[in-house]
Protein backbone atom coordinates (compact mmCIF):
# COMPACT_ATOMS: atom_id res chain seq x y z
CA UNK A 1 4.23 16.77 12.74
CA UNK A 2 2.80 20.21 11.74
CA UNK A 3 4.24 19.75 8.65
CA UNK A 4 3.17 16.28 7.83
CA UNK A 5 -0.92 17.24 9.00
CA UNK A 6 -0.78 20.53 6.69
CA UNK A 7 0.75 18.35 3.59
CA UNK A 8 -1.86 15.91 3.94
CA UNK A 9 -4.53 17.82 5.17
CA UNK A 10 -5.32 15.86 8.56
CA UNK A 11 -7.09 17.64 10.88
CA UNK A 12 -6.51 16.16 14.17
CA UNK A 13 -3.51 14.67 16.03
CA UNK A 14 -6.22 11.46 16.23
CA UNK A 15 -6.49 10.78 12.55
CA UNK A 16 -2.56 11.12 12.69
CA UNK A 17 -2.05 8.50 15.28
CA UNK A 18 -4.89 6.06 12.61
CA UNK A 19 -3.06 6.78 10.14
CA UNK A 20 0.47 5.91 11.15
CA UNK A 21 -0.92 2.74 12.51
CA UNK A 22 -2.61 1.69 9.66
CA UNK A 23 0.70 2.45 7.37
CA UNK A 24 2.05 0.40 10.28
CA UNK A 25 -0.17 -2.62 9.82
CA UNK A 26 -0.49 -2.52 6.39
CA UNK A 27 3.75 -2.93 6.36
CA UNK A 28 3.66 -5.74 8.45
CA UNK A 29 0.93 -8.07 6.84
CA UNK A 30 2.12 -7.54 3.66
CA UNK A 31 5.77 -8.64 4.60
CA UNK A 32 3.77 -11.89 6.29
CA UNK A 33 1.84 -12.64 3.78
CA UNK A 34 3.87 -12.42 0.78
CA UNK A 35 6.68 -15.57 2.42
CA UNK A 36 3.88 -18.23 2.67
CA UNK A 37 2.35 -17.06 -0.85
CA UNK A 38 5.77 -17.15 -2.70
CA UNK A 39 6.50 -20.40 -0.33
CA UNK A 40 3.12 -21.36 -1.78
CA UNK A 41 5.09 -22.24 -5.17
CA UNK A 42 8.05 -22.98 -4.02
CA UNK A 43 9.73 -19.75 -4.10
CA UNK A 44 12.15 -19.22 -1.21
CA UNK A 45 15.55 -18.32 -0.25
CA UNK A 46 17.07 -21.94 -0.38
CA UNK A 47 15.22 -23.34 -3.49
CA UNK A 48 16.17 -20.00 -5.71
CA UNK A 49 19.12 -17.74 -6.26
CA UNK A 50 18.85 -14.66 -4.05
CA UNK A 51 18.80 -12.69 -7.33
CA UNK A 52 15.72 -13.65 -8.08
CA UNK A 53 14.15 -14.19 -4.75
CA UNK A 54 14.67 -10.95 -3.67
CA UNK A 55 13.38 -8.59 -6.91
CA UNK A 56 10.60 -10.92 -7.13
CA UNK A 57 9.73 -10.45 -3.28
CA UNK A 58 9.22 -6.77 -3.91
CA UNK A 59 7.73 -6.84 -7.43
CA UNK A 60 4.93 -8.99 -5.85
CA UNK A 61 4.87 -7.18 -2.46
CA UNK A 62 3.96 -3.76 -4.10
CA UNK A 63 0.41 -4.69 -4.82
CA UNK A 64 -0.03 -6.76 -1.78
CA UNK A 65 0.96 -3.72 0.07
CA UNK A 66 -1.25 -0.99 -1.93
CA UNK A 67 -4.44 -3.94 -1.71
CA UNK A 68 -4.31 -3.88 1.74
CA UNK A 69 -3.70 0.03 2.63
CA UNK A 70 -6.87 0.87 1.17
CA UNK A 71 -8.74 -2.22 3.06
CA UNK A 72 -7.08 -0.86 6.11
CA UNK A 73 -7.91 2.43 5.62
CA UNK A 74 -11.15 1.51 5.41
CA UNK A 75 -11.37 -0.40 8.59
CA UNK A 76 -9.94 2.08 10.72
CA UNK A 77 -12.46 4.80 8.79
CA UNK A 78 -10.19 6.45 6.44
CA UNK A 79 -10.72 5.36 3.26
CA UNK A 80 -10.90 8.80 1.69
CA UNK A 81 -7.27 9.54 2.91
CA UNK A 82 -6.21 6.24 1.97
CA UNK A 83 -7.90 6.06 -1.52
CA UNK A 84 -6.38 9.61 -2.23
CA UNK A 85 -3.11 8.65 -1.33
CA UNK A 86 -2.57 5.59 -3.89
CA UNK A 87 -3.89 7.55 -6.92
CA UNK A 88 -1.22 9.96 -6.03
CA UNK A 89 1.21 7.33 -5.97
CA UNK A 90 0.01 5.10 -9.02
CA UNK A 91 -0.01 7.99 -10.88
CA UNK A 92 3.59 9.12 -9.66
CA UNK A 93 4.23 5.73 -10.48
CA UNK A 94 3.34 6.21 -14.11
CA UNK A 95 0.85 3.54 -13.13
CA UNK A 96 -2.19 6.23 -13.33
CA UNK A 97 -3.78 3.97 -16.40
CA UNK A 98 -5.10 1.15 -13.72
CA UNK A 99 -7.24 3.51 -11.64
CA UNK A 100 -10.94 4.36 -13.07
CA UNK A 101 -12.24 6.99 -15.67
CA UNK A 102 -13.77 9.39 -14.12
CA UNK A 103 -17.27 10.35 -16.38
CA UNK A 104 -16.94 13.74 -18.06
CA UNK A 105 -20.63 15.59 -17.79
CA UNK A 106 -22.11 16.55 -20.90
């Protein structure tokens, strides 16, 4: 655990515990809400082939899942963490073009 609160720069074995349970949450709602929204039109595993249900599941999932980390991590008060964390990852993602400009001074 030493490890994991020098990498990320946690400071207390409290913010640890917050945010493991909001990765924890965040996991969970995402997997229940993406089944009635694909449901929503249709989409499930007996009206499609599982080849398509499946990649589709987790193309659509990914944003669901990033969404709600941040609005979790700002509920539970760690927004900074959380906002941090998916630049990282969008931009790991080669997906660094959706997040804002930041304003050069003149």
């Amino acid at each position: 655990m030493a490890n994991f609160k020098q990498r990320w720069n946690i400071k207390s074995n409290w913010q640890l515990l917050i945010i493991v349970v909001v990765f924890a949450l965040t996991g969970s709602s995402a997997a229940f809400i993406i089944k009635p929204l694909l449901a929503l039109f249709d989409i499930t595993k007996g009206t499609v082939a599982a080849w398509i249900y499946y990649p589709l599941y987790l193309i659509l999932i990914f944003p669901i899942y990033q969404f709600l980390l941040v609005c979790f991590g700002f509920v539970f008060g760690q927004f900074t963490f959380f906002w941090a964390f998916e630049k990282k990852l969008l931009k790991s993602c080669g997906l660094g073009f959706i997040l804002p400009k930041k304003e050069k001074p003149e």
